[in-house]
N, C-alpha and C. Protein backbone atom coordinates (compact mmCIF):
# COMPACT_ATOMS: atom_id res chain seq x y z
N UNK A 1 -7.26 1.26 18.48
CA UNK A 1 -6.57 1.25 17.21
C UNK A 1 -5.07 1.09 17.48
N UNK A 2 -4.70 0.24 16.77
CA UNK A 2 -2.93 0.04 16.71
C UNK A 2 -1.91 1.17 16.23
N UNK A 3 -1.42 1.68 17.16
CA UNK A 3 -0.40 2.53 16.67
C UNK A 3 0.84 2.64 15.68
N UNK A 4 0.44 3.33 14.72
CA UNK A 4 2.05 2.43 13.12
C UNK A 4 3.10 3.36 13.36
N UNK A 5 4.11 3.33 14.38
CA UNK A 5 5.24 4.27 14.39
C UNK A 5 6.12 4.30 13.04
N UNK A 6 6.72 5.46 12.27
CA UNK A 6 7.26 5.36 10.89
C UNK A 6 8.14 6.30 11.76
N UNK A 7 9.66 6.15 11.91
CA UNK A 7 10.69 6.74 11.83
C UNK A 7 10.97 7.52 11.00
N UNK A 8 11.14 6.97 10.13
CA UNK A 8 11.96 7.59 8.40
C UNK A 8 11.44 7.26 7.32
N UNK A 9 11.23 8.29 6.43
CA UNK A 9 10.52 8.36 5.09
C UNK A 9 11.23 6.44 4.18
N UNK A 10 10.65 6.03 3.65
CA UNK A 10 11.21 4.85 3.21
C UNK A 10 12.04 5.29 1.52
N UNK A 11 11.41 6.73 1.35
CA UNK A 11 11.82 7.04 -0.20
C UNK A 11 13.09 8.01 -0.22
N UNK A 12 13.03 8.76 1.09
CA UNK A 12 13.86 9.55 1.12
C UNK A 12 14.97 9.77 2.39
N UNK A 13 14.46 9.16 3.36
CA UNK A 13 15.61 8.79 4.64
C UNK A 13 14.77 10.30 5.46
N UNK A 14 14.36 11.44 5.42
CA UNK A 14 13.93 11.92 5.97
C UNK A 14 13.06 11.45 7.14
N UNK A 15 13.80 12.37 8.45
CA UNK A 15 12.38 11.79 9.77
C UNK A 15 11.54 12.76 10.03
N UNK A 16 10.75 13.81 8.92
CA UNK A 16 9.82 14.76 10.48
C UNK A 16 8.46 14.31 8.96
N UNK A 17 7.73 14.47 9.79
CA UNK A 17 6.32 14.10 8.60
C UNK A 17 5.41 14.89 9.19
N UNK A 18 4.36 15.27 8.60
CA UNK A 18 2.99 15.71 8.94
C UNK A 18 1.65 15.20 8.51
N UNK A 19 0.61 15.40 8.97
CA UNK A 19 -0.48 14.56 8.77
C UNK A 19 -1.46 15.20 7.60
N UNK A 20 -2.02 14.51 6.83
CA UNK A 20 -3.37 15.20 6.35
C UNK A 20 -4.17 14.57 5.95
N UNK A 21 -5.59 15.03 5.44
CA UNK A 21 -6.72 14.09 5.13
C UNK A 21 -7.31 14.46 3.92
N UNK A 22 -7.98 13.45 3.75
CA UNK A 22 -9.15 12.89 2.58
C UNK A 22 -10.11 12.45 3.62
N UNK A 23 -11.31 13.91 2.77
CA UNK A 23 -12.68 13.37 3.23
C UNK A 23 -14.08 13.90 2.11
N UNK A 24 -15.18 13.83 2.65
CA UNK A 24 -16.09 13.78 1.57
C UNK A 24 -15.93 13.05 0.83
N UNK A 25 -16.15 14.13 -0.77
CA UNK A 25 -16.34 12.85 -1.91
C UNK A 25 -14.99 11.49 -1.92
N UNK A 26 -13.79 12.18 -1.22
CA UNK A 26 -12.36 10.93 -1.29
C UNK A 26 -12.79 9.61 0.33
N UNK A 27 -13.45 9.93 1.34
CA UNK A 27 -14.21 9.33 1.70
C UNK A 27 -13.97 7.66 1.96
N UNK A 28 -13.56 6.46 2.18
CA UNK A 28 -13.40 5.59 2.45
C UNK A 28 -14.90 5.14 2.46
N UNK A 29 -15.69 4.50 1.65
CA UNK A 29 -16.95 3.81 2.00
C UNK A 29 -16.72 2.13 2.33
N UNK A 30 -18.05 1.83 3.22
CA UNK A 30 -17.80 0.58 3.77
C UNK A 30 -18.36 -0.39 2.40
N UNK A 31 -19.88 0.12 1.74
CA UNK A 31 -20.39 -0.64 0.40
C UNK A 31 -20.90 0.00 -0.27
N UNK A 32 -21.40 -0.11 -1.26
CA UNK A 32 -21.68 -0.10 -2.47
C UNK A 32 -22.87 1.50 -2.27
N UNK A 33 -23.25 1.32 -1.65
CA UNK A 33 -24.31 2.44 -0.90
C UNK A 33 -23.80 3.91 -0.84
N UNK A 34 -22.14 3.92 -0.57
CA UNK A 34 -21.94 4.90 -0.25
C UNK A 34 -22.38 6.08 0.81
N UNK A 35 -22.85 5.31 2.02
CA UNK A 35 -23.55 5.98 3.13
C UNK A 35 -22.72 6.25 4.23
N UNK A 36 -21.95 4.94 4.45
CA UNK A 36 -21.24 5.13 5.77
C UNK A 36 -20.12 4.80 5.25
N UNK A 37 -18.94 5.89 6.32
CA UNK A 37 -17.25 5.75 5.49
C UNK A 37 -16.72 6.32 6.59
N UNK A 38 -15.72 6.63 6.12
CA UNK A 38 -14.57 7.55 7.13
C UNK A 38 -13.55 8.20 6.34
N UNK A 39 -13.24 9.40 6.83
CA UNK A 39 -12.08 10.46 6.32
C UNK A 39 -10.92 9.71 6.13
N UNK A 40 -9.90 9.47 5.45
CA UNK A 40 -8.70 9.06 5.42
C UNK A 40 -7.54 10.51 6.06
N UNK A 41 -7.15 9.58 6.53
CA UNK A 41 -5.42 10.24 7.34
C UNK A 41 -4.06 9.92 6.40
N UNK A 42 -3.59 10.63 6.24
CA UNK A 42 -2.02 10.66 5.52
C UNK A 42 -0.97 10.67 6.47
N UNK A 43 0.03 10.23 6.40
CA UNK A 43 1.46 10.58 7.03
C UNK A 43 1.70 11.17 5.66
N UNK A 44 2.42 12.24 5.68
CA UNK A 44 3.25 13.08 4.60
C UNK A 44 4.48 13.04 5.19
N UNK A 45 5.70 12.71 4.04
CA UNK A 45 7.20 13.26 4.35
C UNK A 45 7.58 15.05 4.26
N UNK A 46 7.66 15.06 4.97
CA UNK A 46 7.98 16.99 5.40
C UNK A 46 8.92 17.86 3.73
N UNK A 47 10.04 15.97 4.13
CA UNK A 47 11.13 16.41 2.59
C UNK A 47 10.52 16.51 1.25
N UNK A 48 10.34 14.86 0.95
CA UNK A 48 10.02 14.68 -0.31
C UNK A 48 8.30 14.59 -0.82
N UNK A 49 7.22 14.86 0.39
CA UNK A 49 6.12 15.37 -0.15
C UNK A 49 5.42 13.18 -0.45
N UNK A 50 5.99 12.68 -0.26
CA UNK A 50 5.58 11.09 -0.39
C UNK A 50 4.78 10.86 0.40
N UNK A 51 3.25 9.99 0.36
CA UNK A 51 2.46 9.45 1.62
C UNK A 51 3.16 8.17 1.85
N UNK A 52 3.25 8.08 3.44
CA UNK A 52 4.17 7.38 3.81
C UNK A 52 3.33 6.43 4.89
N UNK A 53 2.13 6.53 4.63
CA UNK A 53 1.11 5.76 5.38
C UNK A 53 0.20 6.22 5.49
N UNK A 54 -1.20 5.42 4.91
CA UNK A 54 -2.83 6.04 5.22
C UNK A 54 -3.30 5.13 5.93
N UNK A 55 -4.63 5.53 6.20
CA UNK A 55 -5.57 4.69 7.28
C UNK A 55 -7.03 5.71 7.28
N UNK A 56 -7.74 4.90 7.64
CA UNK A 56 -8.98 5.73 7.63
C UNK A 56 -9.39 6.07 9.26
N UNK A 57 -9.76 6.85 9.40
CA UNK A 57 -10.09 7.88 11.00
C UNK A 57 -11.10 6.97 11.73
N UNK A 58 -11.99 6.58 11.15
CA UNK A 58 -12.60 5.84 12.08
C UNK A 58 -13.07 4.31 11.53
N UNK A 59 -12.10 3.40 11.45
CA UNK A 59 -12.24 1.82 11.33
C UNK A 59 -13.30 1.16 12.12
N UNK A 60 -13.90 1.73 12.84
CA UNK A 60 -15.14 0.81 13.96
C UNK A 60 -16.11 0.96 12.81
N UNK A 61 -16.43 1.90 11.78
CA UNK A 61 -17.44 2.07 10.97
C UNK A 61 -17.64 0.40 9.82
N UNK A 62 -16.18 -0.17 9.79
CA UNK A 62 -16.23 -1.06 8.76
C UNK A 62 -16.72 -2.46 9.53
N UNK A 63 -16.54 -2.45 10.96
CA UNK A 63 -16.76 -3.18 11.73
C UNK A 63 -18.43 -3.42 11.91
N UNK A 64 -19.04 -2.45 11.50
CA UNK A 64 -20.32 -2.50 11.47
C UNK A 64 -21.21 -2.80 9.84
N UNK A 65 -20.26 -2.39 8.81
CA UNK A 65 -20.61 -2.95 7.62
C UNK A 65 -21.25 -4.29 7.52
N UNK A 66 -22.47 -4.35 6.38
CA UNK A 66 -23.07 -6.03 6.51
C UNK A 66 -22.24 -6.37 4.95
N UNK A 67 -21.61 -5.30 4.51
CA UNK A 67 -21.06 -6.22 3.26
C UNK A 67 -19.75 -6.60 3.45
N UNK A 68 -19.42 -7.76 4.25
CA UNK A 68 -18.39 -8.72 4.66
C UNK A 68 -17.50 -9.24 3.32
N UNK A 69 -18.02 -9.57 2.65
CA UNK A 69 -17.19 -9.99 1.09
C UNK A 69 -15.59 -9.71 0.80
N UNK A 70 -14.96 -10.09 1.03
CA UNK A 70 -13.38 -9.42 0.32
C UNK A 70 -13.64 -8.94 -0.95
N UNK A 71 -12.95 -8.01 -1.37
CA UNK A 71 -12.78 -7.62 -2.70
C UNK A 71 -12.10 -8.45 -3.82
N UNK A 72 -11.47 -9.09 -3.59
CA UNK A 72 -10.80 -10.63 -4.57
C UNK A 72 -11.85 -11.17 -5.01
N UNK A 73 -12.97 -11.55 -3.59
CA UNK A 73 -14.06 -12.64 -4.13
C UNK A 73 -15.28 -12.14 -4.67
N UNK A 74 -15.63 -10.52 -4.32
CA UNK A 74 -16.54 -9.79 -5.58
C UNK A 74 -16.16 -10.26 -6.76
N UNK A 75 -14.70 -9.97 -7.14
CA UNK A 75 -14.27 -9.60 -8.46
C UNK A 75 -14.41 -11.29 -9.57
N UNK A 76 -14.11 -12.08 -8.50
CA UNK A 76 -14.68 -13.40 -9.07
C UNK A 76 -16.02 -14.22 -9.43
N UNK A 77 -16.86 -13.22 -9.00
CA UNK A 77 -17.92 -13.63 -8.88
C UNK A 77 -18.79 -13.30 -10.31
């Protein structure tokens, strides 16, 4: 996984942040099934309380998804 270094809050110039998550029902699913997902991760600003970057904990899960589709081209369909 690629590492996203964030210096400084973009809303508030603050640099110390802490992490937190979304999991269960908030959950990242790969389709429609709702079976397989991953916890989401937060960067939090320490100051102003802003998420300052998410990502989900384990991305190899989407890598294994069979519903390939972008979400643009569902919505057109």
């Amino acid at each position: 996984m690629v590492e996203i270094k964030i210096d400084k809050c973009p809303y508030c110039g603050a640099r110390e942040f802490a992490e937190g998550y979304h999991y269960d029902e908030a959950s990242i699913m790969t389709n429609s099934s709702g079976i397989i997902g991953s916890k989401v991760i937060y960067v939090i600003c320490k100051n102003c309380g802003s998420i300052v970057h998410s990502r989900v904990a384990n991305p190899e899960v989407f890598n294994k998804s069979t519903d390939s589709t972008a979400p643009s081209e569902k919505n057109e369909k």
